[in-house]
C-alpha atoms as a PDB file:
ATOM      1  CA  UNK A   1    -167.353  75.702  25.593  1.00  0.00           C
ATOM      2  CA  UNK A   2    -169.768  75.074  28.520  1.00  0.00           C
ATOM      3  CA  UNK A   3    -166.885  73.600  30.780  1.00  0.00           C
ATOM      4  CA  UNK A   4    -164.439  76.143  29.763  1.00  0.00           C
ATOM      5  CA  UNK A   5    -167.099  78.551  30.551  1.00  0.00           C
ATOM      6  CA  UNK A   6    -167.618  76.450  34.019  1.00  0.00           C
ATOM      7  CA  UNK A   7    -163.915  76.759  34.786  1.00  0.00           C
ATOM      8  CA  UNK A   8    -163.625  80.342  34.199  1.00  0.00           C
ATOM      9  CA  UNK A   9    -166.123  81.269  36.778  1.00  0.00           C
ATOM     10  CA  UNK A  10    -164.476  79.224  39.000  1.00  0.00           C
ATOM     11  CA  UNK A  11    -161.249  80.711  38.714  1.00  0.00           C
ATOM     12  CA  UNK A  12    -162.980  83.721  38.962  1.00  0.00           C
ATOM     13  CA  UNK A  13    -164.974  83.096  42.120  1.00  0.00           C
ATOM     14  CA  UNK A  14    -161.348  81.720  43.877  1.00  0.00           C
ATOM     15  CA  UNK A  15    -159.775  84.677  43.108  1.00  0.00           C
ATOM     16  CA  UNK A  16    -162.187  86.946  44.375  1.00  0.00           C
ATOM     17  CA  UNK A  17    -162.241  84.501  47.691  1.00  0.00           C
ATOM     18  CA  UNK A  18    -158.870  85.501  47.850  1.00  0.00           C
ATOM     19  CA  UNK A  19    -158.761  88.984  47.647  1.00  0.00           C
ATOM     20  CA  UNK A  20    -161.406  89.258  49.833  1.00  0.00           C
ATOM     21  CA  UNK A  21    -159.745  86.385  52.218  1.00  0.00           C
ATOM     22  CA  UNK A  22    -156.408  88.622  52.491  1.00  0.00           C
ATOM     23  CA  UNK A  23    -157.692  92.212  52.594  1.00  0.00           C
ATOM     24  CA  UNK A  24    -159.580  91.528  55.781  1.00  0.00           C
ATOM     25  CA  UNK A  25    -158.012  88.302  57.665  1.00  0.00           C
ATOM     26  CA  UNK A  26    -154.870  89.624  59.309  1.00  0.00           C
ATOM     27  CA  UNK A  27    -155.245  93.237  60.868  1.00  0.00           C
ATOM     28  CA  UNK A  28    -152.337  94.680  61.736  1.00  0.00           C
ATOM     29  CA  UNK A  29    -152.625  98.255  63.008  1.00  0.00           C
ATOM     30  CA  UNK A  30    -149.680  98.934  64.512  1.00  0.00           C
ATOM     31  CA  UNK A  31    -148.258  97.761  61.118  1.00  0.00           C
ATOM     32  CA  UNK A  32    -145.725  96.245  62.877  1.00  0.00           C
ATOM     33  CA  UNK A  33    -142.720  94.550  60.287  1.00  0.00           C
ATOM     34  CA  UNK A  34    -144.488  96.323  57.530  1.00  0.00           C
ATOM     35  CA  UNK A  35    -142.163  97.114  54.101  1.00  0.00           C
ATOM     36  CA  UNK A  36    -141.865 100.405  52.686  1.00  0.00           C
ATOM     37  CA  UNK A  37    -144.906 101.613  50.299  1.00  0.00           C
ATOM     38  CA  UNK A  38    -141.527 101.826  47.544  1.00  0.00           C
ATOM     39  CA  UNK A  39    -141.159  98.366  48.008  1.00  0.00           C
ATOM     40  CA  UNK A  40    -144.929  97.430  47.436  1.00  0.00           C
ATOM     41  CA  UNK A  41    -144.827 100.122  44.431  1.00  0.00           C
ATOM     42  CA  UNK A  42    -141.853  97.981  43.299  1.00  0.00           C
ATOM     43  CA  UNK A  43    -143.628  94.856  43.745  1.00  0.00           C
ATOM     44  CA  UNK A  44    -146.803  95.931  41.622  1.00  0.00           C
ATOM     45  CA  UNK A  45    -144.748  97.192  38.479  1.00  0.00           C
ATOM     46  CA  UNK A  46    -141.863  94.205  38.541  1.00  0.00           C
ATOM     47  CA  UNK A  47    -143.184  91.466  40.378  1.00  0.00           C
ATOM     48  CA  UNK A  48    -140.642  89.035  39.411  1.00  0.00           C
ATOM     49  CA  UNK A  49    -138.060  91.197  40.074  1.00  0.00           C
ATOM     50  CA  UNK A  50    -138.844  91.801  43.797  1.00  0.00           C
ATOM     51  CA  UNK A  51    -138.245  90.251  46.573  1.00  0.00           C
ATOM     52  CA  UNK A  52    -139.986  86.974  47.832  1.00  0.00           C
ATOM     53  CA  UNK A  53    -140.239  88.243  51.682  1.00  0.00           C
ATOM     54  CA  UNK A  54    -142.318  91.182  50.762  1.00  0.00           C
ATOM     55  CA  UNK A  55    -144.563  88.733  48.824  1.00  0.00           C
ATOM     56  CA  UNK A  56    -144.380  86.284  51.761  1.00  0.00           C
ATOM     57  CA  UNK A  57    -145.458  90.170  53.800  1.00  0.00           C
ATOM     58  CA  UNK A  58    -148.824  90.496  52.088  1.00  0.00           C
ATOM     59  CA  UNK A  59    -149.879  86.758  52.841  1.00  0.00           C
ATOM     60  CA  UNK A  60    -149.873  87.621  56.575  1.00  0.00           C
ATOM     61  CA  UNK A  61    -150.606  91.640  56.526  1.00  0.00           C
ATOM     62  CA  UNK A  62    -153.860  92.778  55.362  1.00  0.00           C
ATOM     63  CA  UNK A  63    -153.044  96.469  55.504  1.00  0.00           C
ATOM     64  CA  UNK A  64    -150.137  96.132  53.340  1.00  0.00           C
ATOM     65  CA  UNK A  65    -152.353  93.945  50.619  1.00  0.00           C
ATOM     66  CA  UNK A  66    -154.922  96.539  50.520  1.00  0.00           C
ATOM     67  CA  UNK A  67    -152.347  99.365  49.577  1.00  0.00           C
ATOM     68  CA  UNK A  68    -151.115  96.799  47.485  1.00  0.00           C
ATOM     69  CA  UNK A  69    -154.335  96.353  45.384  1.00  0.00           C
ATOM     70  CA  UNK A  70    -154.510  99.891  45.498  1.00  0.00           C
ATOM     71  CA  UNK A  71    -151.313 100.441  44.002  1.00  0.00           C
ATOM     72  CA  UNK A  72    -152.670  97.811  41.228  1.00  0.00           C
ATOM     73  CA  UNK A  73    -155.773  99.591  40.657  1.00  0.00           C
ATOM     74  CA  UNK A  74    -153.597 102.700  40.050  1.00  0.00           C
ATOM     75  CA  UNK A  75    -151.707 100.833  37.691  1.00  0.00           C
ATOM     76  CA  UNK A  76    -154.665  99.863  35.114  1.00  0.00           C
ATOM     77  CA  UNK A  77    -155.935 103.431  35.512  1.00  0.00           C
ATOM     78  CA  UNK A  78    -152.868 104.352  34.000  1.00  0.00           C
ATOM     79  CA  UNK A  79    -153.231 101.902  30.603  1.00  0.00           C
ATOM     80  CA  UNK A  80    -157.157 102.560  30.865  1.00  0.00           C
ATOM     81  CA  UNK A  81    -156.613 102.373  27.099  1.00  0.00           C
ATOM     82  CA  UNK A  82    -155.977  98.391  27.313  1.00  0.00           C
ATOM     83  CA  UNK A  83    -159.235  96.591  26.666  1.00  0.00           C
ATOM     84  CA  UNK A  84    -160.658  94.331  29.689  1.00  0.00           C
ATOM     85  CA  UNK A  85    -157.662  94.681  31.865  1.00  0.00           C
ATOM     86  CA  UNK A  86    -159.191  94.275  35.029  1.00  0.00           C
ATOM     87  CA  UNK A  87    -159.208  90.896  35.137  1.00  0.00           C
ATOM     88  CA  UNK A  88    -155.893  90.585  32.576  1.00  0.00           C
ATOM     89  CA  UNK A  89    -154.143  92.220  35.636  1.00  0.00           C
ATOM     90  CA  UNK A  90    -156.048  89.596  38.330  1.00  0.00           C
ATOM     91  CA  UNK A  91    -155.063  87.260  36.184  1.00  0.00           C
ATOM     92  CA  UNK A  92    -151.166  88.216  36.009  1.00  0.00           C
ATOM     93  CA  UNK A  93    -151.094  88.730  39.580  1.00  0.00           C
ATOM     94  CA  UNK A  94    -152.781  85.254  40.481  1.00  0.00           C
ATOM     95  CA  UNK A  95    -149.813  83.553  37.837  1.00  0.00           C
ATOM     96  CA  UNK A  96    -146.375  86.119  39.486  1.00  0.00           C
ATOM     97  CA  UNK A  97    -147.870  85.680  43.238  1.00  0.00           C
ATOM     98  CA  UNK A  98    -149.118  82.043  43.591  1.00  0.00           C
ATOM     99  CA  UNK A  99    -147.549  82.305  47.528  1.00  0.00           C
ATOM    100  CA  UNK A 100    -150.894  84.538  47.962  1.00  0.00           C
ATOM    101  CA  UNK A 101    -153.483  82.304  46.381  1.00  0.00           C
ATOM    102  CA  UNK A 102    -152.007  79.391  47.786  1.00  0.00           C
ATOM    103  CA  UNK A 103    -152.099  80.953  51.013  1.00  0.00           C
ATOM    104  CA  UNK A 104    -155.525  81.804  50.904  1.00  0.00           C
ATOM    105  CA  UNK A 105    -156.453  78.750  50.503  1.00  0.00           C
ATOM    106  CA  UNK A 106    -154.246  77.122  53.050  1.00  0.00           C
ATOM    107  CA  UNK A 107    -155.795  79.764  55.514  1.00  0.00           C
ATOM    108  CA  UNK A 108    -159.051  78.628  54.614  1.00  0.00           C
ATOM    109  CA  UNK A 109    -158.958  74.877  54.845  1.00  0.00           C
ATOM    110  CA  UNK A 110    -157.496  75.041  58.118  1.00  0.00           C
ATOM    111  CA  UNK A 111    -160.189  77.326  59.423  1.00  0.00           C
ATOM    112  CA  UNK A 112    -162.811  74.636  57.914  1.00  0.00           C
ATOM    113  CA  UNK A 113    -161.146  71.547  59.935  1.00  0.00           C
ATOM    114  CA  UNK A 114    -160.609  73.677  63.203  1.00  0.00           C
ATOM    115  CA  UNK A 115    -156.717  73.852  62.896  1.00  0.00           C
ATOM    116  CA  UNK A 116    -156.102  77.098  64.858  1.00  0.00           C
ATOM    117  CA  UNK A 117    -152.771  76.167  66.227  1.00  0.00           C
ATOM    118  CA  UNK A 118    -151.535  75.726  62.787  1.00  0.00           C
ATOM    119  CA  UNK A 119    -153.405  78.796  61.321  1.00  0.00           C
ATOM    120  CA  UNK A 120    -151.579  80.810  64.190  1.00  0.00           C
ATOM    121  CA  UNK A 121    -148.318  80.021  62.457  1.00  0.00           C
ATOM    122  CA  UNK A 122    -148.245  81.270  58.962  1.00  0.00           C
ATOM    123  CA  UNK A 123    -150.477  84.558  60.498  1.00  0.00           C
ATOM    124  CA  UNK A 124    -148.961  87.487  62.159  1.00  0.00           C
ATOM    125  CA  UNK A 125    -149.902  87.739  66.147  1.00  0.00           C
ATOM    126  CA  UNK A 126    -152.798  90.141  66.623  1.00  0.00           C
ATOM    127  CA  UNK A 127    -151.062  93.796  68.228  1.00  0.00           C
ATOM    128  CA  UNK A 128    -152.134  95.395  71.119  1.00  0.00           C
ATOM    129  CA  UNK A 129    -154.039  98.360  70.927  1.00  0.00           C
ATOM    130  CA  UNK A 130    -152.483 101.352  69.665  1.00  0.00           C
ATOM    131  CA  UNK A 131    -150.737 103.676  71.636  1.00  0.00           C
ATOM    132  CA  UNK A 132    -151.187 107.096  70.861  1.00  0.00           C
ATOM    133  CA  UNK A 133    -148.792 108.101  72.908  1.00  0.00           C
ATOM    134  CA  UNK A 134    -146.125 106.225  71.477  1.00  0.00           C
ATOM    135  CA  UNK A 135    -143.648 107.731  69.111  1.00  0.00           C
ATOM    136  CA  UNK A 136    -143.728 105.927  65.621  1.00  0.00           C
ATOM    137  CA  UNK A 137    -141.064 103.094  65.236  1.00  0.00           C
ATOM    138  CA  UNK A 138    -138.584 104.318  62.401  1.00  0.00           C
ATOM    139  CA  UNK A 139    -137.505 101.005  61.419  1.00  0.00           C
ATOM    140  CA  UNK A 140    -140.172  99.029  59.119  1.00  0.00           C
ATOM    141  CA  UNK A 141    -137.889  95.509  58.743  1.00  0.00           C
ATOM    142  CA  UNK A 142    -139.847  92.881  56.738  1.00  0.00           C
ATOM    143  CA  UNK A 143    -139.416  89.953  59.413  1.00  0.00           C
ATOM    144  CA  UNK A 144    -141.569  90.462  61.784  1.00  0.00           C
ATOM    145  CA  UNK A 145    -140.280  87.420  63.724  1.00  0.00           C
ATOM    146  CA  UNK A 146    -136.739  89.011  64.342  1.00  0.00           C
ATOM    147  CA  UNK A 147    -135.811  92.342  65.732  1.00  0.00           C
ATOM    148  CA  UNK A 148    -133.936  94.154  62.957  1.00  0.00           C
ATOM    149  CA  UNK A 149    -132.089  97.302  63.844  1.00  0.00           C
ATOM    150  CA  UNK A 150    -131.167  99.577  60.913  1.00  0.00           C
ATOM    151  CA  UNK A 151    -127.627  99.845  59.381  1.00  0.00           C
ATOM    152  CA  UNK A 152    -126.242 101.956  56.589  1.00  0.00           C
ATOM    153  CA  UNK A 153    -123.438 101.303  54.503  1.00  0.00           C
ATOM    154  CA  UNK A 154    -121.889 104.035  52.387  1.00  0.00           C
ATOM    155  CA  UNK A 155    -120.563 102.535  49.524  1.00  0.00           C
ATOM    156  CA  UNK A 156    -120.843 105.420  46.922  1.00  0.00           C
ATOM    157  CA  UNK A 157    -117.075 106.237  46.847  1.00  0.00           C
ATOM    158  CA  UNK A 158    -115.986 102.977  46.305  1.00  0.00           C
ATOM    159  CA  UNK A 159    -114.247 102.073  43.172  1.00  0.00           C
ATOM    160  CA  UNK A 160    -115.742  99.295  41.009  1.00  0.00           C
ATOM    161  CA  UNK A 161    -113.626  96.304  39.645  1.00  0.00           C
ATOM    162  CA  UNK A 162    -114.313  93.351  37.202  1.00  0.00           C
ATOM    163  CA  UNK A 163    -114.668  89.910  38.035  1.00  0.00           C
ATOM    164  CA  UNK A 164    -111.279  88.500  39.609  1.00  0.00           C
ATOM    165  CA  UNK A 165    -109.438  91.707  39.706  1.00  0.00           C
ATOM    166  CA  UNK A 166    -107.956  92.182  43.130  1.00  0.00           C
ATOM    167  CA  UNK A 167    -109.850  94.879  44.542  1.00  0.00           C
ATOM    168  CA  UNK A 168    -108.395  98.456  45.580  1.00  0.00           C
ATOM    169  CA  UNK A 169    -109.890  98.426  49.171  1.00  0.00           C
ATOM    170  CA  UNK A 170    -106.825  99.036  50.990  1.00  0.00           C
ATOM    171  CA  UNK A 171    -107.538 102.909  51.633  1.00  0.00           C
ATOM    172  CA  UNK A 172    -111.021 102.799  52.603  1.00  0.00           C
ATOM    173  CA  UNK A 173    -111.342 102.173  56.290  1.00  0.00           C
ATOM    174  CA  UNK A 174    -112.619  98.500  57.787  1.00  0.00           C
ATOM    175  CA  UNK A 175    -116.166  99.743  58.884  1.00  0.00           C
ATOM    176  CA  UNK A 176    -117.423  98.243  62.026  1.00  0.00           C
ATOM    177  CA  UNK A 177    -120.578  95.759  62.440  1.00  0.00           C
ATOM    178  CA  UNK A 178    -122.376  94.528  64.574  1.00  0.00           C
ATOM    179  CA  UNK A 179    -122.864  90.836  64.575  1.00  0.00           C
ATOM    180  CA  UNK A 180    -127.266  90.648  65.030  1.00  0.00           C
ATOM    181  CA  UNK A 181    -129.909  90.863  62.827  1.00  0.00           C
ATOM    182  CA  UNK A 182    -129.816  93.972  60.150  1.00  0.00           C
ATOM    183  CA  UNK A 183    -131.745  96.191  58.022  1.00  0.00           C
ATOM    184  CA  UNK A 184    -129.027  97.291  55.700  1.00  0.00           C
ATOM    185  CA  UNK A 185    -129.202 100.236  53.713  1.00  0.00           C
ATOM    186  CA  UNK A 186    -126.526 100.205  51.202  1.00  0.00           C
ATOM    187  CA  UNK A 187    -125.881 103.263  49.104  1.00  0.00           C
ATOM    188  CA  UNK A 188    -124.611 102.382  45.620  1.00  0.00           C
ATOM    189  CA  UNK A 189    -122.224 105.139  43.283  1.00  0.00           C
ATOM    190  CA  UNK A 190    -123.790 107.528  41.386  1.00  0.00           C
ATOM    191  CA  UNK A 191    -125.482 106.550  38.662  1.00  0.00           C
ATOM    192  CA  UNK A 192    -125.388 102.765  39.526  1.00  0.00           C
ATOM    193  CA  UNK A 193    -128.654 100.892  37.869  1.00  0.00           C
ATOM    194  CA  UNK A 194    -131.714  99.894  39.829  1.00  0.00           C
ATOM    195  CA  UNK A 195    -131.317  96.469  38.762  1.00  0.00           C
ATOM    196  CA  UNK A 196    -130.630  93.251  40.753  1.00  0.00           C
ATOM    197  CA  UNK A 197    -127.275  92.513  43.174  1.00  0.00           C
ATOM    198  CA  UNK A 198    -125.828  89.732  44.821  1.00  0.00           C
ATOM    199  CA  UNK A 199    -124.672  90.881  48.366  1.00  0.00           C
ATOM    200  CA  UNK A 200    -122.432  88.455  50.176  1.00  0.00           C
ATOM    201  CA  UNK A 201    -120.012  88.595  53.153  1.00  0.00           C
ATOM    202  CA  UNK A 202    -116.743  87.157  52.459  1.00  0.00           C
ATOM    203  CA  UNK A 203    -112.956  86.355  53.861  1.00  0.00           C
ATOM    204  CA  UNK A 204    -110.845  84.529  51.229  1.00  0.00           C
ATOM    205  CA  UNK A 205    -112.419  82.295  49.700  1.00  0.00           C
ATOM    206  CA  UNK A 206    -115.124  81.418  51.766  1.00  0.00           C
ATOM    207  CA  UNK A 207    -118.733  83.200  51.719  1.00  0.00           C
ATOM    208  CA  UNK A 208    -120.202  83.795  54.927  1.00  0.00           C
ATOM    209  CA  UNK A 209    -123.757  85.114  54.033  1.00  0.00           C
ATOM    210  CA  UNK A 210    -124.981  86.583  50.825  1.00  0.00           C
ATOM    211  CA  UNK A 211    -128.300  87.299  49.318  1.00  0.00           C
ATOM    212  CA  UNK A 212    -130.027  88.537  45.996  1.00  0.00           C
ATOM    213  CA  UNK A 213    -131.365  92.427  46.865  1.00  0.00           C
ATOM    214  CA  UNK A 214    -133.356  94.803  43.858  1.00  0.00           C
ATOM    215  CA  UNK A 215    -131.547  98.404  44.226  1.00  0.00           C
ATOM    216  CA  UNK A 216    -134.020 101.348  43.821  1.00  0.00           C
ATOM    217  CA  UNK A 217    -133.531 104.842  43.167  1.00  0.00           C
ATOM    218  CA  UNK A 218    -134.189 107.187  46.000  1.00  0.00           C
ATOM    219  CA  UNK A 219    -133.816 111.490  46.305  1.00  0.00           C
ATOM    220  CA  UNK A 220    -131.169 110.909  43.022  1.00  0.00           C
ATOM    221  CA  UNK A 221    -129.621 107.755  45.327  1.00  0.00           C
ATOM    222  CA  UNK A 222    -129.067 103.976  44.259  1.00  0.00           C
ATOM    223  CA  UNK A 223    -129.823 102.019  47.345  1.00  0.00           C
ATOM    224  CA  UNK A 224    -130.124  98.390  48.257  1.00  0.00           C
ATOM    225  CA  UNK A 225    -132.417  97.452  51.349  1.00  0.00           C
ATOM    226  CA  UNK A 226    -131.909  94.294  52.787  1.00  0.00           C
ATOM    227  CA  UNK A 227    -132.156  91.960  56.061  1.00  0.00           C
ATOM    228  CA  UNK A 228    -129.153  90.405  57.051  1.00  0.00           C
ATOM    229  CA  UNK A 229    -128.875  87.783  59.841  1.00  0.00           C
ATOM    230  CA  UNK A 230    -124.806  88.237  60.962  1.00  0.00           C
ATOM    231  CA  UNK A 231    -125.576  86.175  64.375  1.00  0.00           C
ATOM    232  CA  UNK A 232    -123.673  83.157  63.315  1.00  0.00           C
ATOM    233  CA  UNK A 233    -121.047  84.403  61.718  1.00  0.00           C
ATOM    234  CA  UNK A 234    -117.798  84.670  63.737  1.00  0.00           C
ATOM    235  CA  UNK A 235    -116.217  88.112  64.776  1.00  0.00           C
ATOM    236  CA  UNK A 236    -112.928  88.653  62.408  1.00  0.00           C
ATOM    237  CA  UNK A 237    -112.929  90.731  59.513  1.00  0.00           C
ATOM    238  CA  UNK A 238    -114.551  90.049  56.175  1.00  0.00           C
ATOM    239  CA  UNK A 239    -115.287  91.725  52.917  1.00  0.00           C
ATOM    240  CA  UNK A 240    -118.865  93.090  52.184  1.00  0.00           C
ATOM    241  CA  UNK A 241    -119.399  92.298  48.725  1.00  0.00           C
ATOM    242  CA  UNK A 242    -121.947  94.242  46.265  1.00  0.00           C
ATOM    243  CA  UNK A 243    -121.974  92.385  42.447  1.00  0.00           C
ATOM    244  CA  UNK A 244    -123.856  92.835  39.719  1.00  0.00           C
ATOM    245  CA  UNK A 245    -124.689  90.514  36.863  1.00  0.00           C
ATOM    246  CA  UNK A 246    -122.260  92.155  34.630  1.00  0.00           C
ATOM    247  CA  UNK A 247    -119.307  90.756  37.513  1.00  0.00           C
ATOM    248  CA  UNK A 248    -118.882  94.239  38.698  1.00  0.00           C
ATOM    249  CA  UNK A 249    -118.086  94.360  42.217  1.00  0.00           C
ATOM    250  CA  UNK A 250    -117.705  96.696  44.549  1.00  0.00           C
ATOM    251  CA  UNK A 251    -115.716  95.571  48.353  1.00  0.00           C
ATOM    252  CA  UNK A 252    -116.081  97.280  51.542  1.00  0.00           C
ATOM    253  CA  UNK A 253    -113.877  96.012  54.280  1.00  0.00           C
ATOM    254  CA  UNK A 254    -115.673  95.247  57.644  1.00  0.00           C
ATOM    255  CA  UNK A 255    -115.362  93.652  61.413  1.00  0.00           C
ATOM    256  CA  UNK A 256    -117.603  91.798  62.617  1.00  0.00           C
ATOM    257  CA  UNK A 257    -118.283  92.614  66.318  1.00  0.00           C
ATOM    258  CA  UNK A 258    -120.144  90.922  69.004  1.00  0.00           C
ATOM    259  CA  UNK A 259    -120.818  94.390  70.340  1.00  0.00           C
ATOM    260  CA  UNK A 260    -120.764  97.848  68.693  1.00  0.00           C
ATOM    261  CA  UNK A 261    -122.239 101.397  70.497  1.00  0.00           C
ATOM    262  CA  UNK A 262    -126.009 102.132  69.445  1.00  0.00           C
ATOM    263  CA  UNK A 263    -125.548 103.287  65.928  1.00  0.00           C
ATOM    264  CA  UNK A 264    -127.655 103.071  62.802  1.00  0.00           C
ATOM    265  CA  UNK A 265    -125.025 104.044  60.105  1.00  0.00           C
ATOM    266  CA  UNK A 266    -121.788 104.142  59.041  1.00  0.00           C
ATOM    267  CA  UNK A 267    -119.492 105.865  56.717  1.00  0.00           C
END
């Protein structure tokens, strides 16, 4: 009982280290590469449903783990009725977000041994000072190390098929993209669920890019937000491809282009 007791405290006493460690440790006032607050609100109610670079985010941003733990502490307000959840919840979010603990740490040891250099490279830079003057950026992408301009995809009149069905794609118009780093915006049918999608770019039978995105419901819209690298692919023309885990799919047809006219969406 006495060790168990011991071991306890000590889990305690690291995650409180850690807390304190990452609300404090990386300032970031410009909140430069920041995710949207729905994304941390997302994170705090399905945190194994969200993405890993917004966890990956709060390891490096101490302004976005603050609203974070504020979004937490809103949370168990809510189920105030559930006995001793304060440190049920610490406890859940030390076992869904080990990338944050273990970062702590990390951060930690290297400060004890003197390791700046390698410190520097899991932290975000320091900003300059604020300018006042300075209109806000609009774009918040989640990579701070890459400039990602915003894109929008309208996808909300496209027709749905099933698994290998050849899909009806020939009337909708090949939307132009540009091949650089994106924040896409994707905006699903009505009434699509805000569940998990696998977005790929495709031409035959060969996948060119594709990643695993949450959709969330915004103003009575289904959209999926996320980053999408389209440097190395080559310029052609490719199908954008939105699946769920049912197999449903929905195809936009797109060119890639080396160079498009400053633009943030498309129709």
């Amino acid at each position: 009982m006495k060790d168990r007791r011991a071991f306890e405290k000590k889990d305690k006493d690291l995650l409180d280290f850690a807390h304190s460690y990452l609300s404090e440790a990386f300032p970031n006032p410009d909140r430069q590469g920041c995710p949207p607050d729905a994304a941390l609100r997302s994170l705090s109610l399905s945190p194994t449903e969200s993405e890993p670079t917004v966890t990956e985010h709060l390891a490096a941003c101490s302004p976005c783990f603050r609203r974070y733990a504020e979004l937490l502490a809103q949370l168990k307000s809510q189920r105030a009725a559930e006995e001793k959840l304060s440190w049920a919840r610490v406890a859940t979010w030390s076992t869904s977000h080990p990338v944050l603990v273990g970062a702590a740490l990390v951060c930690a040891l290297l400060i004890a041994i003197g390791a700046g250099l390698l410190l520097n490279r899991i932290r975000v830079p320091n900003p300059p000072p604020l300018d006042t003057h300075r209109a806000p950026n609009p774009v918040q992408p989640l990579n701070p190390a890459v400039a990602y301009s915003p894109f929008s995809l309208d996808l909300s009149t496209l027709s749905p098929v099933r698994g290998s069905e050849p899909s009806t794609t020939g009337s909708h118009q090949r939307v132009r993209v540009p091949s650089s780093p994106l924040y896409l915006t994707l905006t699903l049918p009505l009434a699509s669920e805000e569940r998990s999608y696998n977005v790929r770019l495709t031409a035959g039978d060969r996948t060119f890019w594709s990643m695993s995105a949450q959709a969330h419901l915004h103003e009575g819209q289904t959209l999926i937000r996320v980053e999408a690298d389209f440097r190395q692919v080559p310029p052609g023309s490719y199908n954008l491809e939105v699946e769920s885990l049912a197999g449903v799919r929905l195809v936009q047809p797109v060119s890639i282009e080396t160079a498009l006219p400053n633009s943030t969406e498309q129709k």
